[in-house]
Structure formats: structure tokens, C-alpha cells
N, C-alpha and C. Protein backbone atom coordinates (compact mmCIF):
# COMPACT_ATOMS: atom_id res chain seq x y z
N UNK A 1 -19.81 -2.64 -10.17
CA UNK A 1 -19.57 -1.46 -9.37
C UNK A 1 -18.12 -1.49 -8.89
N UNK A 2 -17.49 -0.39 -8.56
CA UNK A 2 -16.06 0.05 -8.70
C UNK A 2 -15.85 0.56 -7.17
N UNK A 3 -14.85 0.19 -6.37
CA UNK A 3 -14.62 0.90 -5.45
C UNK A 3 -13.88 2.02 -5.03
N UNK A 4 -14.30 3.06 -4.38
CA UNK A 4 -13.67 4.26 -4.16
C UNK A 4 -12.80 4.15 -2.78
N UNK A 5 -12.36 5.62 -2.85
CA UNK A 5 -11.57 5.67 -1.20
C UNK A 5 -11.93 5.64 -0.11
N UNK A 6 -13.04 6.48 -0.34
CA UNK A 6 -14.18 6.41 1.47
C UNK A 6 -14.70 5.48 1.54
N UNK A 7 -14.94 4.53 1.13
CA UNK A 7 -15.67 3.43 1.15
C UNK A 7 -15.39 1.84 1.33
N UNK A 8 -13.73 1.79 0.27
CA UNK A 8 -13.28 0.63 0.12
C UNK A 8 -12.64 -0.15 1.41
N UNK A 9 -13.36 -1.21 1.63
CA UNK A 9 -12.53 -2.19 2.55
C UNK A 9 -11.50 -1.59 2.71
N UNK A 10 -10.58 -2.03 3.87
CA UNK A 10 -9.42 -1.96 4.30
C UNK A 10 -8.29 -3.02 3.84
N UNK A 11 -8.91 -4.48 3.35
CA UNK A 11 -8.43 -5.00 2.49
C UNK A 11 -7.65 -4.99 0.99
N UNK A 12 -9.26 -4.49 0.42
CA UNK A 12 -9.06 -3.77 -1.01
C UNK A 12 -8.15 -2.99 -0.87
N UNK A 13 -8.05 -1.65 0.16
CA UNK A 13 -7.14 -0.57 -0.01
C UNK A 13 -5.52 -1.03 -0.47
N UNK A 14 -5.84 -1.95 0.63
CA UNK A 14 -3.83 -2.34 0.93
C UNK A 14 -3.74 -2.94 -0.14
N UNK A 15 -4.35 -4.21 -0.71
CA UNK A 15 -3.89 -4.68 -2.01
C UNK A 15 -3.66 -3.61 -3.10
N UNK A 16 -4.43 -2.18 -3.41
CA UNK A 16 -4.58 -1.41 -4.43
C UNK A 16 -3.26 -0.79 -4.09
N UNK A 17 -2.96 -0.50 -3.08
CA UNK A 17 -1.68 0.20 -2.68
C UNK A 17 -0.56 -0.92 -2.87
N UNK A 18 -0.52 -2.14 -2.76
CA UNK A 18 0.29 -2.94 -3.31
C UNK A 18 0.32 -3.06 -5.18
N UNK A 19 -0.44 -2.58 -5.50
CA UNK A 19 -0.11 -2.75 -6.85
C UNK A 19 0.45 -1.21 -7.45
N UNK A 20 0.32 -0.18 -6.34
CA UNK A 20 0.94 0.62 -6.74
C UNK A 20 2.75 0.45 -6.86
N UNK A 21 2.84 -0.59 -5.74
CA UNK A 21 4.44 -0.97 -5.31
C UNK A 21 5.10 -1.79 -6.15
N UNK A 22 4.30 -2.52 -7.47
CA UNK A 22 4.63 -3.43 -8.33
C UNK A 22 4.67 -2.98 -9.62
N UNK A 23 4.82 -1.19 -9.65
CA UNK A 23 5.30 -0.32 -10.77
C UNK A 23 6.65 0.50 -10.18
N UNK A 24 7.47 0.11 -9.81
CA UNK A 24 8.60 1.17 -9.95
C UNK A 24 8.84 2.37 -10.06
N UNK A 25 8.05 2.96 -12.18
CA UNK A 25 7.73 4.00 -11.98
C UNK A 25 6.85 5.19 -11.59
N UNK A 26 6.37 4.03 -10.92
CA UNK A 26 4.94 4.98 -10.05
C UNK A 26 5.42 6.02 -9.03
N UNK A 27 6.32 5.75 -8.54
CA UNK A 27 7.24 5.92 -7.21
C UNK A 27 8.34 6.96 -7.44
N UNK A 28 8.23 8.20 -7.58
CA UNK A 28 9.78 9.06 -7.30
C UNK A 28 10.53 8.07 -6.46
N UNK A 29 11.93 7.82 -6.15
CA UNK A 29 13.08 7.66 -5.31
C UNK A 29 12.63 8.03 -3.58
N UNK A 30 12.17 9.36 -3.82
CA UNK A 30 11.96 10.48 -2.34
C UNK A 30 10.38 9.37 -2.16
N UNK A 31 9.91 9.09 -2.95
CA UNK A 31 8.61 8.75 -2.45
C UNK A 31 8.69 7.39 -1.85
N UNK A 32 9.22 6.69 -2.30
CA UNK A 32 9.47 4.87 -2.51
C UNK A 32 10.51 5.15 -1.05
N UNK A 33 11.23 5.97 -0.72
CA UNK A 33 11.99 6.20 0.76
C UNK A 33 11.20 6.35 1.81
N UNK A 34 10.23 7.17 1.44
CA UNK A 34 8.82 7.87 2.38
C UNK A 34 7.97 6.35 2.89
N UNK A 35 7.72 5.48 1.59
CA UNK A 35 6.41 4.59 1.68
C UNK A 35 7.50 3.73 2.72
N UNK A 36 8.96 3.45 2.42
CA UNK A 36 9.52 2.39 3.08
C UNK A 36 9.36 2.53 4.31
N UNK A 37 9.52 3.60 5.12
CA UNK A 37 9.79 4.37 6.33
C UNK A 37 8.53 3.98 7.18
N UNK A 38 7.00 4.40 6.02
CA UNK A 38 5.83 4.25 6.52
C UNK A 38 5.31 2.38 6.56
N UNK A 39 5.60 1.58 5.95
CA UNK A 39 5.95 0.15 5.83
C UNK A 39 6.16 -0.10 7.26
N UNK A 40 7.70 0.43 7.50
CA UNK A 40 8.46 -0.28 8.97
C UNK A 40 7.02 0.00 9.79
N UNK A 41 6.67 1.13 10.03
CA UNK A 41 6.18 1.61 11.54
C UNK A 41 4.88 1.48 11.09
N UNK A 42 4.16 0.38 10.43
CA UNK A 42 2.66 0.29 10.21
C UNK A 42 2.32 -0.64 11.98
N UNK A 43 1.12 0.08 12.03
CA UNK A 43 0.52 -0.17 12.95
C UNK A 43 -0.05 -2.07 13.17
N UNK A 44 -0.44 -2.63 14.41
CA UNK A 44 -0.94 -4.06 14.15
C UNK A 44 -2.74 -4.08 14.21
N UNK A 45 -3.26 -3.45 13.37
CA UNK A 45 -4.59 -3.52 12.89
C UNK A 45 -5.04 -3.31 11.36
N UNK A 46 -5.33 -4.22 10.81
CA UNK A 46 -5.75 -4.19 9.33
C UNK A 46 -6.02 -3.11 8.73
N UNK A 47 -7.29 -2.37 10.00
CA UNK A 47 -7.80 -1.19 9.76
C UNK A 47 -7.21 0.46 9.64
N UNK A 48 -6.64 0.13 10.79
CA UNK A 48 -5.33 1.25 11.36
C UNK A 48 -3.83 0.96 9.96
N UNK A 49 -3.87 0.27 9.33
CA UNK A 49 -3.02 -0.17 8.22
C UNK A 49 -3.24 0.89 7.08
N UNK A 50 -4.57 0.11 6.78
CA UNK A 50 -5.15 1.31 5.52
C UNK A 50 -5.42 2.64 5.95
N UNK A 51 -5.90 2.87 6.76
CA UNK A 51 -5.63 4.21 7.16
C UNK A 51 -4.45 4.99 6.94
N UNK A 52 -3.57 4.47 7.68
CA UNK A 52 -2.20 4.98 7.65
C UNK A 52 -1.41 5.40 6.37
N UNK A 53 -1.92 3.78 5.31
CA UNK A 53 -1.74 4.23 4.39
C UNK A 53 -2.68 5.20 3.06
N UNK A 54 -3.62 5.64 3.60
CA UNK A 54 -5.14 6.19 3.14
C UNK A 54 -4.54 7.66 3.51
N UNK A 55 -3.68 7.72 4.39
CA UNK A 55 -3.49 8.99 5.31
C UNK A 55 -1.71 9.73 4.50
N UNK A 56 -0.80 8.57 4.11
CA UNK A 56 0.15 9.15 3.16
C UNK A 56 -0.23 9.44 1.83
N UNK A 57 -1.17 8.66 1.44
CA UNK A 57 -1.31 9.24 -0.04
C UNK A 57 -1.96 10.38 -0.17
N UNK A 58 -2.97 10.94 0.73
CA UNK A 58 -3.84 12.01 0.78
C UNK A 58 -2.65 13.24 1.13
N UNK A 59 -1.57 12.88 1.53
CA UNK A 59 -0.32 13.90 1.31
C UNK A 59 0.73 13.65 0.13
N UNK A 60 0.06 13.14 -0.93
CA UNK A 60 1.20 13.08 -1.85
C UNK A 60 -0.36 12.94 -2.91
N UNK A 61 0.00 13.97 -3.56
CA UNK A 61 -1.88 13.88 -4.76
C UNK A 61 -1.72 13.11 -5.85
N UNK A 62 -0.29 13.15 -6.29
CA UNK A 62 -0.08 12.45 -7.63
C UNK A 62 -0.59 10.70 -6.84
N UNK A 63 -0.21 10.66 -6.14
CA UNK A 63 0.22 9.21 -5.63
C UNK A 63 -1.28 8.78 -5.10
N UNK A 64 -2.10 9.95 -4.77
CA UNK A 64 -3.59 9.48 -4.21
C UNK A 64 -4.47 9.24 -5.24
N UNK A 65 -4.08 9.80 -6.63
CA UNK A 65 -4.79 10.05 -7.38
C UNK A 65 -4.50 8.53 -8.57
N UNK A 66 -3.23 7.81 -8.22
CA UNK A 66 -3.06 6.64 -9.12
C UNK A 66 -4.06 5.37 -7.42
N UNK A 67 -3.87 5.83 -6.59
CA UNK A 67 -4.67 4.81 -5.60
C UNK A 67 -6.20 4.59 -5.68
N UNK A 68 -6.83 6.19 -6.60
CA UNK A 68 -8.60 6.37 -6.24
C UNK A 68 -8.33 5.36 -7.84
N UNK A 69 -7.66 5.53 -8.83
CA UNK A 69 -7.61 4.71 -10.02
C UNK A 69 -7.19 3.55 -9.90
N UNK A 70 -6.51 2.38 -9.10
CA UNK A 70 -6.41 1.46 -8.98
C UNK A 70 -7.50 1.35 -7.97
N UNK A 71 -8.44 1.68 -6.95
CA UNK A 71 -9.83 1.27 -6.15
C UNK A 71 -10.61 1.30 -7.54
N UNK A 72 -10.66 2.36 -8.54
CA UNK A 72 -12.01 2.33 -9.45
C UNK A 72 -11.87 0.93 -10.48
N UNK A 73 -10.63 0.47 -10.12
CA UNK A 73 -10.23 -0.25 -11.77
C UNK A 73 -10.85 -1.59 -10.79
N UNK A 74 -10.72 -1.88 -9.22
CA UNK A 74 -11.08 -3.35 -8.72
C UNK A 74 -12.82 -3.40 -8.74
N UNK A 75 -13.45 -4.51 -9.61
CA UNK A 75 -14.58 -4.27 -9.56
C UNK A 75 -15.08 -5.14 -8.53
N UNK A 76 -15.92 -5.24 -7.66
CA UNK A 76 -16.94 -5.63 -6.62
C UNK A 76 -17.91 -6.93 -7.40
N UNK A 77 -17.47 -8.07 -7.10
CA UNK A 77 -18.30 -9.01 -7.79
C UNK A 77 -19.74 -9.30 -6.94
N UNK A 78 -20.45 -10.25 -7.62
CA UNK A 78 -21.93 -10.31 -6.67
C UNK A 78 -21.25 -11.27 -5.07
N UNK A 79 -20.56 -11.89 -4.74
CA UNK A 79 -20.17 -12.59 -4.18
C UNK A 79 -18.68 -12.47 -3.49
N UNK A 80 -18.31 -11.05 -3.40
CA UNK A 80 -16.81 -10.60 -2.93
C UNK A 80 -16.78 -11.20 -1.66
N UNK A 81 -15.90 -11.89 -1.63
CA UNK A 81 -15.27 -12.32 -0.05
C UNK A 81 -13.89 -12.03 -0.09
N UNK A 82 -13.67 -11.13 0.98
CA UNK A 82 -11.85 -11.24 1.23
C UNK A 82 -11.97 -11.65 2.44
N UNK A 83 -10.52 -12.46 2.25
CA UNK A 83 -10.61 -13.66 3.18
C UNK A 83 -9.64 -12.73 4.44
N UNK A 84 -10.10 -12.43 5.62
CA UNK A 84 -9.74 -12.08 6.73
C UNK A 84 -7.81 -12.64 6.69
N UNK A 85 -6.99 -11.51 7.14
CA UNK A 85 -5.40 -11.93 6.84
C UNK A 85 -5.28 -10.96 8.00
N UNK A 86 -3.98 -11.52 8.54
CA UNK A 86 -3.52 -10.88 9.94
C UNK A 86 -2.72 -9.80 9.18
N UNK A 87 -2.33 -8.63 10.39
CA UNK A 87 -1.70 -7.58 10.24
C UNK A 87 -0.26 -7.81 9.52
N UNK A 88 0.13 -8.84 10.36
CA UNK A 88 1.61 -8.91 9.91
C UNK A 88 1.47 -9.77 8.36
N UNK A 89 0.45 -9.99 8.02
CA UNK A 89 0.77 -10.66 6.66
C UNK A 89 0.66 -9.54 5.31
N UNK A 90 -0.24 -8.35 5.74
CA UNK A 90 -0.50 -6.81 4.94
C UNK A 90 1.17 -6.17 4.81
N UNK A 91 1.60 -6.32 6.32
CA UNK A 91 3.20 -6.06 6.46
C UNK A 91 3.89 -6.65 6.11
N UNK A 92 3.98 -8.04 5.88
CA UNK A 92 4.76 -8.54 5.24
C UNK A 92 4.82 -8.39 3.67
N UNK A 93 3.78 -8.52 3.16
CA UNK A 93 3.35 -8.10 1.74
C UNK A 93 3.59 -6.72 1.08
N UNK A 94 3.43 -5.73 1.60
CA UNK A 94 3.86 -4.53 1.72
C UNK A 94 6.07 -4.59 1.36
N UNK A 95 6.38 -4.75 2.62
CA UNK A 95 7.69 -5.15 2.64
C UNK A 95 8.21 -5.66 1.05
N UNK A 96 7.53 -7.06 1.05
CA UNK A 96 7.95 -7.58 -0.05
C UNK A 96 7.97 -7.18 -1.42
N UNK A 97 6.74 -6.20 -1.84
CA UNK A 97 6.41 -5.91 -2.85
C UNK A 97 7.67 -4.25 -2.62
N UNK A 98 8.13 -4.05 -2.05
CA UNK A 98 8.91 -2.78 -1.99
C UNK A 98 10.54 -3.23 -2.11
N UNK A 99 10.88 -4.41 -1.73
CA UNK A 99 11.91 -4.91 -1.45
C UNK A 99 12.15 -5.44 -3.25
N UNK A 100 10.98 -6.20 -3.93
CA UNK A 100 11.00 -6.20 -5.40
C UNK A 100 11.22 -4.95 -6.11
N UNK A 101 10.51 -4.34 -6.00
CA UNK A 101 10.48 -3.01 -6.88
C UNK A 101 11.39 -1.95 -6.63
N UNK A 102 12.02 -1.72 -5.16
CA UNK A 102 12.74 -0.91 -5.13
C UNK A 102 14.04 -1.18 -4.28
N UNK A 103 14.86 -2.18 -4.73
CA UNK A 103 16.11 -2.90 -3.65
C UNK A 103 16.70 -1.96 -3.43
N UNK A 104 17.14 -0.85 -4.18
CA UNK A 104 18.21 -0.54 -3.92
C UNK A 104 17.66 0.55 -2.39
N UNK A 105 16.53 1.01 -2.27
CA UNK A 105 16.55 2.03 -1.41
C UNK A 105 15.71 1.10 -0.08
N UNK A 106 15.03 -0.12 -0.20
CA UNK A 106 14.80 -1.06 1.00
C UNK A 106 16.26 -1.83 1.43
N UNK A 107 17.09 -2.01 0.80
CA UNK A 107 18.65 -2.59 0.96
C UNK A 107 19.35 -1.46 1.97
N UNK A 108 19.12 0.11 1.69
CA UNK A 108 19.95 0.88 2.65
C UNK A 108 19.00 1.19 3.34
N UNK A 109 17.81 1.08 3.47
CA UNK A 109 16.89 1.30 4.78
C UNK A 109 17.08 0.44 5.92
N UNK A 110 16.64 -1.09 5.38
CA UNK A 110 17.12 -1.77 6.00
C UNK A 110 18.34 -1.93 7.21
N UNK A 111 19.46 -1.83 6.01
CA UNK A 111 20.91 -2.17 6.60
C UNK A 111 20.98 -0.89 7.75
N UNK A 112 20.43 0.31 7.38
CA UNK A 112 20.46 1.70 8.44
C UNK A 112 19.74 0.89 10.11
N UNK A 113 18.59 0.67 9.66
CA UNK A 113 17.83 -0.17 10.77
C UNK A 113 18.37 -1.24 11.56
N UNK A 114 19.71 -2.40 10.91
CA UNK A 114 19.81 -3.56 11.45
C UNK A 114 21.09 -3.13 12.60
């Protein structure tokens, strides 16, 4: 069995949305600026995380519609455990996987911010 959007952990979500961040061209320029922006100011609850990010893609369809396909592609084993991870480690991961895939526009976000 395959997980969807209304349904999937808050875990699952963020990882599926991390593998959206580990294609490049998944990402317009304008979009990969948008996700960075939404990155900085993620909230400190796992839950309130995926949401947030559950809540940008449902405003961008192309982009919601590669997220309901990376939830359908993670399959649900008899024995799924995700192992409980603090907020700042979703944020940190997030960060990182954006900072790989897209330096050049986390490099002037950044430097704008420091």
C-alpha cells in the first residue's frame, strides 16, 4: 500500500518533499527561491513542518502533483517505523538538500539574510 497526501505521516511527507529537492529540474528558479524562503521560516513542530510544506505545494499544482507521486511511489511496509527526529533536523535536511541542488539561489538568499 502507497501513501497519499491526506493521510501520509508528517515524516513521510518531508522526506517525499526532500526528494523533490534532489532533482534540480523539478524546481523553476522562481520556485526553488519560494521553497528557500519557506525552508528559513519553517515552524519548530514536525507536524506544523509538513503542513507548511503540504500548504506550498497545494499552491503550486505542478509541484503538488510530483509530491502526491513521490507519497504514491513510498510503499508502507508490514513493519514501518520512522524513527521520531527533532524539528531542527527536518530543517536542517531541508536546507541541505536545497543548498545541493540549488547553490546558486541558497548562496544569495543566504548572504541577503547574514
Amino acid at each position: 500500500m502507497s501513501h497519499i497526501l491526506e493521510t501520509a505521516p508528517s515524516q513521510i511527507l518531508i522526506e517525499a518533499f526532500t526528494d523533490i529537492l534532489e532533482d534540480p529540474f523539478l524546481l523553476e528558479p522562481n520556485e526553488a527561491s519560494a521553497v528557500w524562503d519557506v525552508i528559513n521560516n519553517l515552524p519548530d513542530d514536525v507536524n506544523a513542518i509538513a503542513l507548511t510544506l503540504k500548504a506550498w505545494c497545494q499552491e503550486q499544482p505542478e509541484i503538488l502533483e510530483i509530491l502526491k507521486d513521490k507519497l504514491s511511489s513510498r510503499r508502507r511496509g508490514p513493519a514501518e517505523e520512522v524513527p521520531a527526529a527533532k524539528p531542527e533536523d527536518y530543517k536542517t535536511l531541508l536546507k541541505n538538500k536545497m543548498r545541493q541542488s540549488f547553490p546558486e539561489i541558497t548562496e544569495k538568499k543566504s548572504g541577503a539574510k547574514q
